[in-house]
N, C-alpha and C. Protein backbone atom coordinates (compact mmCIF):
# COMPACT_ATOMS: atom_id res chain seq x y z
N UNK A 1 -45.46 13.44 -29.16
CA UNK A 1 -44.24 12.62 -29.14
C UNK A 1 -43.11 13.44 -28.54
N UNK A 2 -42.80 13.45 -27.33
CA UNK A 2 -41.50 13.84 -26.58
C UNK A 2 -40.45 13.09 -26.43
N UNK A 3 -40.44 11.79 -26.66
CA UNK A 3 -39.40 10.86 -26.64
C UNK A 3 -38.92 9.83 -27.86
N UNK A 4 -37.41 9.78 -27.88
CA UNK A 4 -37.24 9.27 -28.83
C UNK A 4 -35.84 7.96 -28.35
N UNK A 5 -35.84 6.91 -29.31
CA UNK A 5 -34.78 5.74 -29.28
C UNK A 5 -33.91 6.41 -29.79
N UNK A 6 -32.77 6.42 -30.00
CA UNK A 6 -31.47 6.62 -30.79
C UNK A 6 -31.20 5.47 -30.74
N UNK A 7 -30.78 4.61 -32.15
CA UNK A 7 -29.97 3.22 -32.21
C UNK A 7 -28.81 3.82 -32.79
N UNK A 8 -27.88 3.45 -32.52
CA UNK A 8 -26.76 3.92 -32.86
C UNK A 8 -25.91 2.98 -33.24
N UNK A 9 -24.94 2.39 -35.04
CA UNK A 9 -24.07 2.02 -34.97
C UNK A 9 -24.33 0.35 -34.44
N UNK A 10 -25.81 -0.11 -34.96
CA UNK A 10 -25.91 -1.38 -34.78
C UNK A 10 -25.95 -1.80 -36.06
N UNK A 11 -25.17 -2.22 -36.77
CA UNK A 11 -24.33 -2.19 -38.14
C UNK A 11 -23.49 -3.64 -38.55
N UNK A 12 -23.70 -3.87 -40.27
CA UNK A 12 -22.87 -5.21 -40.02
C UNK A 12 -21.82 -5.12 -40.21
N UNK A 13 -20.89 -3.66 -40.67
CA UNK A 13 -19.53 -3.06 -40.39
C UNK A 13 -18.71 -3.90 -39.01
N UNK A 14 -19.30 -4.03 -38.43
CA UNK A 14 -18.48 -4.12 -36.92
C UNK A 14 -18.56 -5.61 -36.95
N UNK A 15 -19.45 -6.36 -37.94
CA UNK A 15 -19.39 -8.02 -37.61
C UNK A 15 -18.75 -8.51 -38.96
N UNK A 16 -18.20 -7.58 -39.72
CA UNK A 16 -17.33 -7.90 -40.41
C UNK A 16 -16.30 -7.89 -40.00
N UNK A 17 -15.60 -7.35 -39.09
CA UNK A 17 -14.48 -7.13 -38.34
C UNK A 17 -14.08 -8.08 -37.78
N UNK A 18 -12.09 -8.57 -37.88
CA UNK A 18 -12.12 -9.74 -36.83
C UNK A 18 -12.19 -9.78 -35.30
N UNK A 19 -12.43 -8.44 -34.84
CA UNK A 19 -12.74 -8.44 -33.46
C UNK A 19 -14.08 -8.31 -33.34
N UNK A 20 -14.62 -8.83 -34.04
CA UNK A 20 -16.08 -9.05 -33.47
C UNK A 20 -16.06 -9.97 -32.51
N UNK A 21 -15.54 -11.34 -32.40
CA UNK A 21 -15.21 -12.12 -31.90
C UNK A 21 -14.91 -11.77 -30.25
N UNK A 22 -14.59 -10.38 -30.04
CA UNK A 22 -14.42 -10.25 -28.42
C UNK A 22 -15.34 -9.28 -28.77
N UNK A 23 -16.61 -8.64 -29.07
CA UNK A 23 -17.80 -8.09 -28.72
C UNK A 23 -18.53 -8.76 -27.36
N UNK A 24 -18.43 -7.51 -26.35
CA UNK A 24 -18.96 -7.92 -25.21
C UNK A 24 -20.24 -8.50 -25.19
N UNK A 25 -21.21 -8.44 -26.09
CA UNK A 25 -22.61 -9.49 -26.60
C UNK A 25 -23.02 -9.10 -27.67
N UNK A 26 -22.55 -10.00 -28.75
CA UNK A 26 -23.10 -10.85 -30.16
C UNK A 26 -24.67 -10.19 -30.32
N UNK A 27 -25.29 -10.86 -29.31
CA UNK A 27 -26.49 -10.65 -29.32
C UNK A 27 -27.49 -9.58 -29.53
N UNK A 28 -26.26 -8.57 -29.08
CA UNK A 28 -26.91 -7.28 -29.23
C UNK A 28 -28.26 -6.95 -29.83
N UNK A 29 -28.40 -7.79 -31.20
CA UNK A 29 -29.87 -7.17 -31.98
C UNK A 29 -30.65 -7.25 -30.81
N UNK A 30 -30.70 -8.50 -30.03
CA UNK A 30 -32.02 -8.84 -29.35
C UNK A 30 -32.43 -7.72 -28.41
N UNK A 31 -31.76 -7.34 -27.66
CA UNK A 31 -31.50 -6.08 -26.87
C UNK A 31 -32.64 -4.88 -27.47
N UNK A 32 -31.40 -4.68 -28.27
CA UNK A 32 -32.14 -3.41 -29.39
C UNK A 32 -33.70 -3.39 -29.87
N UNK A 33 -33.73 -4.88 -29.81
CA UNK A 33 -35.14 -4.96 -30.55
C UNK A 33 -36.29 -5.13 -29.64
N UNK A 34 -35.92 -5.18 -27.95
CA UNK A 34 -36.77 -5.02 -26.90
C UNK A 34 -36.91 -3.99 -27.26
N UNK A 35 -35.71 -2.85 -27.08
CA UNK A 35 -36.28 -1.76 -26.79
C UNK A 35 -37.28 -0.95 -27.82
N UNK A 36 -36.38 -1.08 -29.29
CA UNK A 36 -37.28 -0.56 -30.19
C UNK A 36 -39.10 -1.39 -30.34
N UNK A 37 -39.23 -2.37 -29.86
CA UNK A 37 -41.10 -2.63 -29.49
C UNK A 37 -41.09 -1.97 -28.46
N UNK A 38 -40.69 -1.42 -27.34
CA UNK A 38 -41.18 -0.41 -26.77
C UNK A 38 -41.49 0.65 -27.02
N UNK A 39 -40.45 1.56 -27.54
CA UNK A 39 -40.51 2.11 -27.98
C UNK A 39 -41.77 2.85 -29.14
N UNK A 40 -42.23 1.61 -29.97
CA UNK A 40 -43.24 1.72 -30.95
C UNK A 40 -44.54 1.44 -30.39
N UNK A 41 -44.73 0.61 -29.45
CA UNK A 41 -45.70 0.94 -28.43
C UNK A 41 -46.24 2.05 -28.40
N UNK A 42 -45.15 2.46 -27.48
CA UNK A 42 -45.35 3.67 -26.58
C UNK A 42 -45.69 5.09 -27.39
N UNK A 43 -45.24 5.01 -28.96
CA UNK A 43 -45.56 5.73 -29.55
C UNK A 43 -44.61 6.66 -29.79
N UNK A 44 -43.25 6.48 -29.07
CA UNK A 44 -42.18 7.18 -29.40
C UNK A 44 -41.21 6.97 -30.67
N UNK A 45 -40.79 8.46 -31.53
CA UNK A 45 -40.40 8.33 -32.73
C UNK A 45 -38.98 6.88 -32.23
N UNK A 46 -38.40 6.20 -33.27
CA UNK A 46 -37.23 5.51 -33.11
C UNK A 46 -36.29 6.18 -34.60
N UNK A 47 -35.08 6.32 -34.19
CA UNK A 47 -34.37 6.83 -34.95
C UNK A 47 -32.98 5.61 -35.19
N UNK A 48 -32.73 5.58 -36.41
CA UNK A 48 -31.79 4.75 -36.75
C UNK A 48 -30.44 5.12 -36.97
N UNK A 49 -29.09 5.07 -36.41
CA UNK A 49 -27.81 5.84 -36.90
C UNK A 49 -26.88 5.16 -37.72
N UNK A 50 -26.27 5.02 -38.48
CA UNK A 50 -24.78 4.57 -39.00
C UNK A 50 -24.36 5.43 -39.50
N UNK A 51 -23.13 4.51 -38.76
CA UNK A 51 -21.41 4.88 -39.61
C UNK A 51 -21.02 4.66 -40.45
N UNK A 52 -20.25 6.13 -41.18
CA UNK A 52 -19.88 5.88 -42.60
C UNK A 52 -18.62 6.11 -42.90
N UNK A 53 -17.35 5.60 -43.34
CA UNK A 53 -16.41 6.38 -43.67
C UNK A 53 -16.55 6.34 -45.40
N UNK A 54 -16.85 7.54 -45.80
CA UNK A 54 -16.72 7.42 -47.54
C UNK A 54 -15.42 7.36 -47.67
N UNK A 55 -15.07 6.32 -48.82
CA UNK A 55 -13.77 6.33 -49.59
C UNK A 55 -12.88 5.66 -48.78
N UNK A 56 -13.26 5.75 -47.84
CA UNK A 56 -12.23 4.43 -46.81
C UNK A 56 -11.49 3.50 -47.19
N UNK A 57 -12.16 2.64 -47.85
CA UNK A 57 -11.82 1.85 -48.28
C UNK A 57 -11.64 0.51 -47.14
N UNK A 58 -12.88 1.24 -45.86
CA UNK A 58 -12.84 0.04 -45.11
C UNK A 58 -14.42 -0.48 -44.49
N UNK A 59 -14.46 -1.20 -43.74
CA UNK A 59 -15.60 -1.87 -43.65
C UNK A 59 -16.72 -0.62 -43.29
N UNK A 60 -16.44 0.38 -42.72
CA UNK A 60 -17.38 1.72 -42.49
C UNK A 60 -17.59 2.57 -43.81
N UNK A 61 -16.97 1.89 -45.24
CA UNK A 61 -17.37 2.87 -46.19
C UNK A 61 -18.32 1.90 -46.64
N UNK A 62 -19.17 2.69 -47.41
CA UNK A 62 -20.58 2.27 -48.38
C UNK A 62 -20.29 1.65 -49.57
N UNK A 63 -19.24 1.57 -49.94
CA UNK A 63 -19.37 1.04 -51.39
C UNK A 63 -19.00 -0.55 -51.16
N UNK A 64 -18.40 -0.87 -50.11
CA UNK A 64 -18.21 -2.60 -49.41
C UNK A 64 -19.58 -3.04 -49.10
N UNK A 65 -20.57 -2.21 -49.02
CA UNK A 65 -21.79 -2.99 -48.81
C UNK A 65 -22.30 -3.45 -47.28
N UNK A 66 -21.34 -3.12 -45.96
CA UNK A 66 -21.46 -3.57 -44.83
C UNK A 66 -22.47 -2.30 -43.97
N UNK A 67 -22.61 -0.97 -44.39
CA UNK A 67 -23.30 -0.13 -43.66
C UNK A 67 -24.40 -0.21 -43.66
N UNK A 68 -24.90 -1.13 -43.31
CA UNK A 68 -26.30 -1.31 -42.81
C UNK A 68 -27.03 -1.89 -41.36
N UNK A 69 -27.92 -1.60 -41.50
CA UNK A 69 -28.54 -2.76 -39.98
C UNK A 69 -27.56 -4.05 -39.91
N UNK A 70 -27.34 -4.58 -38.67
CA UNK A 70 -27.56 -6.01 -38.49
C UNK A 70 -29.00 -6.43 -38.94
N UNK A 71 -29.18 -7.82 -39.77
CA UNK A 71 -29.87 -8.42 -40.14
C UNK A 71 -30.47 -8.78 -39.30
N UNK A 72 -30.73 -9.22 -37.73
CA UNK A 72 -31.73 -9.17 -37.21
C UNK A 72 -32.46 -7.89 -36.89
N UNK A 73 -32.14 -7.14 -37.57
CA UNK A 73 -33.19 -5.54 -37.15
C UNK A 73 -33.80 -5.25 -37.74
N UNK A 74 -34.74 -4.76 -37.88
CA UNK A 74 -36.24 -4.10 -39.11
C UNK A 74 -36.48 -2.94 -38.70
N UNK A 75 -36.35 -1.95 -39.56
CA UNK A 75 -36.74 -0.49 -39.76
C UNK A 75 -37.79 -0.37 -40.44
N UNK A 76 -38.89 0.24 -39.48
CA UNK A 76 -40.40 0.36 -40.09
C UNK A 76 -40.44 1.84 -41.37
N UNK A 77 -41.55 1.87 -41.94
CA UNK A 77 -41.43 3.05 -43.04
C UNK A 77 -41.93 4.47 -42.22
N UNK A 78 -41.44 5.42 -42.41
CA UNK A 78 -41.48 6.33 -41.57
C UNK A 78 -40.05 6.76 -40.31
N UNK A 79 -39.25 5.77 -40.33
CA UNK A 79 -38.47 5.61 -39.43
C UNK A 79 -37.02 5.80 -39.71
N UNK A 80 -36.77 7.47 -39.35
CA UNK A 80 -35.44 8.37 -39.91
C UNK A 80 -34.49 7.25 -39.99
N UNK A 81 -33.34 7.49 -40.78
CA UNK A 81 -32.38 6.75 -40.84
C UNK A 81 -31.22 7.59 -41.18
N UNK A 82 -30.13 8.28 -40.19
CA UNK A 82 -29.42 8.87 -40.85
C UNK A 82 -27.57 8.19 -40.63
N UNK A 83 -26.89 8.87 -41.27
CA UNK A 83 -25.43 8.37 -41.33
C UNK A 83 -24.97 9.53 -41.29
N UNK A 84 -23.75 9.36 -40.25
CA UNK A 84 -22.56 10.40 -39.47
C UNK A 84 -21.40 9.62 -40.14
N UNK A 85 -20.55 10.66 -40.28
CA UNK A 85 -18.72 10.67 -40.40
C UNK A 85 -18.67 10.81 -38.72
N UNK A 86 -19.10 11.58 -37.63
CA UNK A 86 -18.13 11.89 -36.75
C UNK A 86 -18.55 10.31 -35.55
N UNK A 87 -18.10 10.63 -34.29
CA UNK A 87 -18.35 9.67 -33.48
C UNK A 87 -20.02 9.86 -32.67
N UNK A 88 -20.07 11.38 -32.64
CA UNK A 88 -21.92 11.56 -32.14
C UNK A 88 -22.21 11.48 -33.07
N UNK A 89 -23.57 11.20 -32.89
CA UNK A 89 -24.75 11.14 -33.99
C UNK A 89 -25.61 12.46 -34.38
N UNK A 90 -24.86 13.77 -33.43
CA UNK A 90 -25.13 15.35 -33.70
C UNK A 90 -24.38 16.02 -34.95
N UNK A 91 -23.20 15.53 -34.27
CA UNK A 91 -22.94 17.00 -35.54
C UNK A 91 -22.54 16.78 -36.68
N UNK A 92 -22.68 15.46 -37.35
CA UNK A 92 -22.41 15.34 -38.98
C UNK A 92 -23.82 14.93 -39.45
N UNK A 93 -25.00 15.27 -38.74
CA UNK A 93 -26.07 14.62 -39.39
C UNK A 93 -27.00 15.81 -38.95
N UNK A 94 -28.98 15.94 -39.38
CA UNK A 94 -29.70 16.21 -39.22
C UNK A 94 -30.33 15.89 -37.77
N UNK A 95 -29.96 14.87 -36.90
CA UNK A 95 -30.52 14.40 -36.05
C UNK A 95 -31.11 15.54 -35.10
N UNK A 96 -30.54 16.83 -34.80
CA UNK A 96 -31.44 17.38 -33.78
C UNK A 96 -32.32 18.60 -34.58
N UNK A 97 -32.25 18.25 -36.09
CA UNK A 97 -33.58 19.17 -36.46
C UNK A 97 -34.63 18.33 -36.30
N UNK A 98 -34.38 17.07 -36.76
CA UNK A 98 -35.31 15.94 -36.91
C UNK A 98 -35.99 16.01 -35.01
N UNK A 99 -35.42 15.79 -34.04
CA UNK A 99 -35.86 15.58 -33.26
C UNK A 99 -36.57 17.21 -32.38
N UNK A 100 -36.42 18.22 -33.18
CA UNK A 100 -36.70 19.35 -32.96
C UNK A 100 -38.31 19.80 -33.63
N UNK A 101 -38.16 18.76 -34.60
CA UNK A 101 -39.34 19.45 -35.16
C UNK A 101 -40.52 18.56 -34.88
N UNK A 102 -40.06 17.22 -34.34
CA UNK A 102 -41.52 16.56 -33.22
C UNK A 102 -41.26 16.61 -31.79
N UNK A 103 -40.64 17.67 -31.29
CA UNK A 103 -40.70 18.03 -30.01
C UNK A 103 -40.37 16.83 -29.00
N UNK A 104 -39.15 16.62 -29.49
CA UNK A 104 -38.73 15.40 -28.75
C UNK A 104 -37.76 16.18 -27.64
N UNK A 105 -37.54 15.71 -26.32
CA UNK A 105 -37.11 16.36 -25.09
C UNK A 105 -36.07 15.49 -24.47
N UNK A 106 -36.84 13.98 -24.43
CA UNK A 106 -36.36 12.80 -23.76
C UNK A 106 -35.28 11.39 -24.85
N UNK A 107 -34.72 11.07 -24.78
CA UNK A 107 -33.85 10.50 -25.43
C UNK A 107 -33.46 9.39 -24.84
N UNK A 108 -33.53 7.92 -24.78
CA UNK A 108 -33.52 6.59 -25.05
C UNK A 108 -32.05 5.83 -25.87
N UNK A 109 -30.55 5.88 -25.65
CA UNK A 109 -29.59 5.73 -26.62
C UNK A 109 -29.56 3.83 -26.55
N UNK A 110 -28.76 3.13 -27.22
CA UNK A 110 -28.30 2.08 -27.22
C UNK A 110 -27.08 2.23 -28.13
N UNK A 111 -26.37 1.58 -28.68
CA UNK A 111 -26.10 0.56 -29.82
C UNK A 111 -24.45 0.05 -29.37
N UNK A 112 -23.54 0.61 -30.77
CA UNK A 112 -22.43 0.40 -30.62
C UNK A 112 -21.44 1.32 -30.51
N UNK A 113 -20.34 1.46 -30.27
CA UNK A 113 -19.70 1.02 -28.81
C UNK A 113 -20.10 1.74 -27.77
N UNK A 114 -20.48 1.27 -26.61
CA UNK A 114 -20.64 1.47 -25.30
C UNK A 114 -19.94 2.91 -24.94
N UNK A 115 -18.34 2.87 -24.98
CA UNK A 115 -17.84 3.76 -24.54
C UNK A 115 -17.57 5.03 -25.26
N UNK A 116 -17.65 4.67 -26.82
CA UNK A 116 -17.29 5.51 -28.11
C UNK A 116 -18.33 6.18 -28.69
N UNK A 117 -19.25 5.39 -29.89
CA UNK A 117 -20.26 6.70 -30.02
C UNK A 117 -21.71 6.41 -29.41
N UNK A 118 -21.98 5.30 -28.53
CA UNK A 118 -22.53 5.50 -27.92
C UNK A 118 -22.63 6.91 -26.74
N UNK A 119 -21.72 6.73 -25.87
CA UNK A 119 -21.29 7.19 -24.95
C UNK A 119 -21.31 8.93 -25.59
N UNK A 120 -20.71 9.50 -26.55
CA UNK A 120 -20.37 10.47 -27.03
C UNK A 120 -21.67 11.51 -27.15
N UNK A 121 -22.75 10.29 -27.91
CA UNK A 121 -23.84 10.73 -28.37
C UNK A 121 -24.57 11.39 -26.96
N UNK A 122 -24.36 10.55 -25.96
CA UNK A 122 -24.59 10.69 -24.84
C UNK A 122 -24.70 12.23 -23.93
N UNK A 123 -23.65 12.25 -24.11
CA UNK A 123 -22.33 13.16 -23.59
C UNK A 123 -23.47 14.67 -23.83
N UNK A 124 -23.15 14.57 -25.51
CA UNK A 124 -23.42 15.93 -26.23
C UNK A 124 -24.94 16.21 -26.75
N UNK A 125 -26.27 14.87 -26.32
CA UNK A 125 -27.58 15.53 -25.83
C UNK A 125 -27.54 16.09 -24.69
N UNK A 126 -27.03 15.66 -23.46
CA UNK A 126 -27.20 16.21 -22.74
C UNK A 126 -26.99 17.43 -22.49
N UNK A 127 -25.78 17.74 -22.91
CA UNK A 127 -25.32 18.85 -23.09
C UNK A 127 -26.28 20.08 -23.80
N UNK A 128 -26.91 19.32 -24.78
CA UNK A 128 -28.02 20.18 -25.95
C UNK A 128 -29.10 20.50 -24.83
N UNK A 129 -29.27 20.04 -24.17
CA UNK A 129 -30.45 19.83 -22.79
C UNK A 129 -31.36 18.66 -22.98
N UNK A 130 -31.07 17.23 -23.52
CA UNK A 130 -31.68 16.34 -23.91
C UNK A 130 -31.91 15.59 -22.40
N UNK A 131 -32.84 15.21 -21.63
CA UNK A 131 -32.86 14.35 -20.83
C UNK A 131 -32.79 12.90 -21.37
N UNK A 132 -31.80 12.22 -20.99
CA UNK A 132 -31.00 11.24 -21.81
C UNK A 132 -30.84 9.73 -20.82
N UNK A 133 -31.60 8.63 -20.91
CA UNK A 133 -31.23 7.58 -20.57
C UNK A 133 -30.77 6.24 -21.66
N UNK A 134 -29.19 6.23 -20.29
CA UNK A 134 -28.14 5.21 -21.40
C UNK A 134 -28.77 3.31 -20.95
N UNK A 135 -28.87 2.95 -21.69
CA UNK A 135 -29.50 1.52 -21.60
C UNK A 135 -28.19 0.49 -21.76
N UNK A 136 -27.49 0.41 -20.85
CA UNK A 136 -26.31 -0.07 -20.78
C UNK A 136 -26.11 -1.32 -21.38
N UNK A 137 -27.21 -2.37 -20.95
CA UNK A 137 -27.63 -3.83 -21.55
C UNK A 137 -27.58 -4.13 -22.86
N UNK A 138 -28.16 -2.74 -23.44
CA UNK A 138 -28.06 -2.64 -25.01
C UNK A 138 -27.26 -1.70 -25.53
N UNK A 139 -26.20 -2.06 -24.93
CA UNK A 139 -24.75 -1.27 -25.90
C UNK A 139 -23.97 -2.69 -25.99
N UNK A 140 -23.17 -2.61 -26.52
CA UNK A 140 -21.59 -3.40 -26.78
C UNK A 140 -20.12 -3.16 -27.46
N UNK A 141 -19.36 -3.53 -27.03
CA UNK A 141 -18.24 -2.84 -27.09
C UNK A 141 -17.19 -3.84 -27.09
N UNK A 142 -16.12 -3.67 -27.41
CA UNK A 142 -14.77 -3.95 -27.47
C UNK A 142 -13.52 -4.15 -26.33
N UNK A 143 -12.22 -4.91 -26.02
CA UNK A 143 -11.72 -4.71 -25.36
C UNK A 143 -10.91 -3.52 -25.80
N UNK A 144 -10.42 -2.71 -24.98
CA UNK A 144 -9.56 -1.45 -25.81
C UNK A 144 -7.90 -1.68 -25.09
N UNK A 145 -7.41 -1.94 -26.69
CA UNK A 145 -5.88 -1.78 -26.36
C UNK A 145 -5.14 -0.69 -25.79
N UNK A 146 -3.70 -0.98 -24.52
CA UNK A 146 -3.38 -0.02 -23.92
C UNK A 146 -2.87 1.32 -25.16
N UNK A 147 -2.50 2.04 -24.84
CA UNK A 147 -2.23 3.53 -25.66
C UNK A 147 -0.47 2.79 -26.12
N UNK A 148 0.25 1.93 -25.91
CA UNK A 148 1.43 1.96 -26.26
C UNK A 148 1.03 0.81 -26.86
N UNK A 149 -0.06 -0.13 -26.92
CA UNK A 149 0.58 -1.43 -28.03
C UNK A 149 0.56 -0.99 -29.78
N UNK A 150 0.57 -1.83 -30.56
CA UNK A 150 0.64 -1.59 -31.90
C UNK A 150 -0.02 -1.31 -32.49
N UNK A 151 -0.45 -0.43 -33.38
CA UNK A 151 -1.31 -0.28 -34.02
C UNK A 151 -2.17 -1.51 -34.99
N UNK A 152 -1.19 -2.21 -35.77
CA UNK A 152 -1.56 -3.05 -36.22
C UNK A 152 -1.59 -4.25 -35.22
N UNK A 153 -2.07 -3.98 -34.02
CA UNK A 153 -1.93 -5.17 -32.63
C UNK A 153 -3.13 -6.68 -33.37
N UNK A 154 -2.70 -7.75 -33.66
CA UNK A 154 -3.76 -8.69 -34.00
C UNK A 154 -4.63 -8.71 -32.28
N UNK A 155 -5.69 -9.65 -33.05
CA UNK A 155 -6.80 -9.89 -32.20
C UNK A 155 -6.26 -10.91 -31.08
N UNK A 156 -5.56 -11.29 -31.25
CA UNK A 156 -4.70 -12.59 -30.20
C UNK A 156 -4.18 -12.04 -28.84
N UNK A 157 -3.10 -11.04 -29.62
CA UNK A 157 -2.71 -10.32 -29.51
C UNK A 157 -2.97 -9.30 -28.27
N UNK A 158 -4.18 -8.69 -28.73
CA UNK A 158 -4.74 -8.05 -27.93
C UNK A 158 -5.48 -8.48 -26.57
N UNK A 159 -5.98 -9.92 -26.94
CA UNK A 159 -6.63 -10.81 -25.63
C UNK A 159 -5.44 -11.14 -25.08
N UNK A 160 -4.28 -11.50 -25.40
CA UNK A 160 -3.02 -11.80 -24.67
C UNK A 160 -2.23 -10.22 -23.83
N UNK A 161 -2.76 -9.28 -23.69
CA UNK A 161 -1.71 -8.09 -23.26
C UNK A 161 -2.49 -7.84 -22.04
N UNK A 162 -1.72 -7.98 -21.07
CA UNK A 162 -2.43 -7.76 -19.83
C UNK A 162 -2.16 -6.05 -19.67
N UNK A 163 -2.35 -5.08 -20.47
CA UNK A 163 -2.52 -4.06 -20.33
C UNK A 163 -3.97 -3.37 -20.96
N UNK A 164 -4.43 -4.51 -22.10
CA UNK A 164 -5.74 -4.57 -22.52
C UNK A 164 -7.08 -4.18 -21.36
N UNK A 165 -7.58 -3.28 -21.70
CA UNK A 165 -8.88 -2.74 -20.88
C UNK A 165 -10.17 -3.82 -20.93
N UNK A 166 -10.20 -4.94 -20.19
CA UNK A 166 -11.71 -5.34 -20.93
C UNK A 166 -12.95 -4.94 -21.15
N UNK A 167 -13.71 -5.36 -22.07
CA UNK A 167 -14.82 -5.35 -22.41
C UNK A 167 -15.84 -4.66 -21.33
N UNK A 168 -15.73 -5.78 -20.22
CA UNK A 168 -16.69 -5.45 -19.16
C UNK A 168 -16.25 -4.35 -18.56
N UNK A 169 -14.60 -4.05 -18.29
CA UNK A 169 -14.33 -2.90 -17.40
C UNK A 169 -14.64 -1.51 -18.19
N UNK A 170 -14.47 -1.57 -19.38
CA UNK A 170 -14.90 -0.44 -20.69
C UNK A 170 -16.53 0.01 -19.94
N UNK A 171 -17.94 -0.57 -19.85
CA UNK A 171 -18.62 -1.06 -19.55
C UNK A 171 -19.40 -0.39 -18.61
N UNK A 172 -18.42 -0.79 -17.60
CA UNK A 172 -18.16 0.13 -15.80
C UNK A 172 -17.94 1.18 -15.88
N UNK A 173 -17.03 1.09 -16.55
CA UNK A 173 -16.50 2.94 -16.10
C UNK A 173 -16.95 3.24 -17.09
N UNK A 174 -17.87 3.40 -18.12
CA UNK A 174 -18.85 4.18 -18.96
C UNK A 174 -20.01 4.21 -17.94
N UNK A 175 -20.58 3.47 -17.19
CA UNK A 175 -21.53 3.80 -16.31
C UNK A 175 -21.08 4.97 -15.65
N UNK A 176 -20.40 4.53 -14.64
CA UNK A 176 -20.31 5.65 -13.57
C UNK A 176 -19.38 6.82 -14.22
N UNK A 177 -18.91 6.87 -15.19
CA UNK A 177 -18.67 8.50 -16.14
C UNK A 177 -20.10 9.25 -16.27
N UNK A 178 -21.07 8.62 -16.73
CA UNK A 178 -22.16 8.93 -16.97
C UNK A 178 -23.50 9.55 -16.13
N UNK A 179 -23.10 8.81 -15.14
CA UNK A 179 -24.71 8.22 -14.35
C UNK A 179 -24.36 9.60 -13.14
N UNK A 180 -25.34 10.45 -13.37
CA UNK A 180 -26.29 11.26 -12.74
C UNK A 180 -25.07 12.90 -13.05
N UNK A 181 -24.43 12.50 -14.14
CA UNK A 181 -23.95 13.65 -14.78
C UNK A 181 -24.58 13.77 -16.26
N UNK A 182 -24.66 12.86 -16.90
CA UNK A 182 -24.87 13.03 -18.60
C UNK A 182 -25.96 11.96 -18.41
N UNK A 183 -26.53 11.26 -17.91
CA UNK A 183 -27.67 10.42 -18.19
C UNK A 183 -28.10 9.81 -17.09
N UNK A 184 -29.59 9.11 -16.99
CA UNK A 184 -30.07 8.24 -15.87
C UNK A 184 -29.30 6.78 -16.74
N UNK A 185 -28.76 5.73 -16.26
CA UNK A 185 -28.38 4.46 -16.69
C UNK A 185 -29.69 3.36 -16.48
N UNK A 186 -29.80 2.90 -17.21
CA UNK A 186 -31.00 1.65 -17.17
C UNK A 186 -30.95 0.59 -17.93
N UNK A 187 -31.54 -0.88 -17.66
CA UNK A 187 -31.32 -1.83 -18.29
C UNK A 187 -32.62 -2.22 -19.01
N UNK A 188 -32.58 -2.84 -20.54
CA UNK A 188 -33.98 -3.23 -20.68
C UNK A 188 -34.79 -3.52 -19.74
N UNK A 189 -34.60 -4.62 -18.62
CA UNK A 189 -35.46 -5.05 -17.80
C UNK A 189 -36.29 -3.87 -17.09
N UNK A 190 -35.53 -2.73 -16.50
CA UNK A 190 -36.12 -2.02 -15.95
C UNK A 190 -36.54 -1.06 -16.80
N UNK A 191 -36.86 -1.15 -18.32
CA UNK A 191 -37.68 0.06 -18.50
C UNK A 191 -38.76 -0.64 -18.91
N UNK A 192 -38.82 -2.34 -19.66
CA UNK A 192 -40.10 -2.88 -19.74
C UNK A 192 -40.66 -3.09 -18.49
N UNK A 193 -40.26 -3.29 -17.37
CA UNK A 193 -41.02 -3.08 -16.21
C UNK A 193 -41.65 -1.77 -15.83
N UNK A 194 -41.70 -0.64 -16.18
CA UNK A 194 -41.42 0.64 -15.91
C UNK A 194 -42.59 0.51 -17.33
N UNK A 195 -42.43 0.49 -18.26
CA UNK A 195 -43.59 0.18 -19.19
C UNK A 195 -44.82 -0.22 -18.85
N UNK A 196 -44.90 -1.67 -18.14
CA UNK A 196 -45.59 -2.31 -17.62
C UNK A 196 -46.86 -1.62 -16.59
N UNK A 197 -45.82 -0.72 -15.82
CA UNK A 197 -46.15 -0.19 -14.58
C UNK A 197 -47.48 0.89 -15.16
N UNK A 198 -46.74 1.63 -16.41
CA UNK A 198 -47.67 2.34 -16.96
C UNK A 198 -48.84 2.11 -17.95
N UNK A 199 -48.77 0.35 -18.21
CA UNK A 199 -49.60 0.56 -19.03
C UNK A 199 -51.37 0.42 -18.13
């Protein structure tokens, strides 16, 4: 086993939120859950991530009950599951002993947000020397408010400020930040084809 999924932060924290509602695709589980049957196929470990804020007192702490899978996802037995405080999925967790000690090389990311700890997680395998492909199709993300609106900016609010970053442009320029510096970029389609090819 040299290769592994990272799900990252596909959580019902974030669909408790009232900006779920501008999540660049809802759908996300479905995504995720191509890849993870590939994944199990193929025989590669799949690793599960969430976010936690203890004591928060907000939808990322554990005692609200929201840190878990989205309900369309199933975690088989055997199948790590760890939880980070920071935005990678490295350095507040076990994740690269775990992937150290089945000689995992190659790395597979998805989840949530695209640009945040997706992207991050990204960033800092590669960096570890992880050969790292970002599955862009299966991330999703947020519009991101400009650096001067309000903190407490409502959701209206935020779709109304034409200084608002959208969703899709978040998206873009996480690709090409990425692509052929910190990761190969790929879409489900082309790695179940690419599956296909090999089986």
């Amino acid at each position: 086993m040299t290769r592994a999924l990272i799900v990252i932060d596909v959580q019902e924290s974030f669909r408790a939120r009232p900006l779920w509602k501008t999540i660049s695709d809802p759908g996300i589980a479905d995504q995720v859950n191509r890849l993870v049957r590939l994944a199990r196929r193929a025989g590669d470990l799949v690793v599960w991530v969430l976010h936690t804020e203890p004591g928060s007192g907000g939808v990322f702490d554990p005692a609200l009950g929201h840190v878990r899978l989205l309900e369309e996802l199933r975690r088989e037995d055997g199948e790590p599951l760890v939880h980070k405080t920071a935005h990678n999925a490295f350095t507040t967790t076990n994740l690269q002993q775990l992937l150290t000690e089945r000689g995992v090389r190659e790395l597979t990311v998805c989840g949530i947000r695209t640009e945040q700890c997706v992207e991050t997680t990204t960033r800092l395998a590669s960096d570890l020397g992880y050969r790292v492909t970002f599955v862009t199709d299966a991330t999703a993300t947020h519009p991101i408010p400009h650096r001067d609106a309000p903190a407490d900016q409502s959701v209206d609010d935020l779709l109304s400020d034409p200084r608002t970053l959208g969703a899709a442009e978040v998206i873009r320029r996480t690709e090409y930040a990425l692509a052929g510096r910190f990761a190969t970029i790929a879409t489900v389609d082309e790695l179940e084809s690419a599956a296909g090819r090999r089986a």
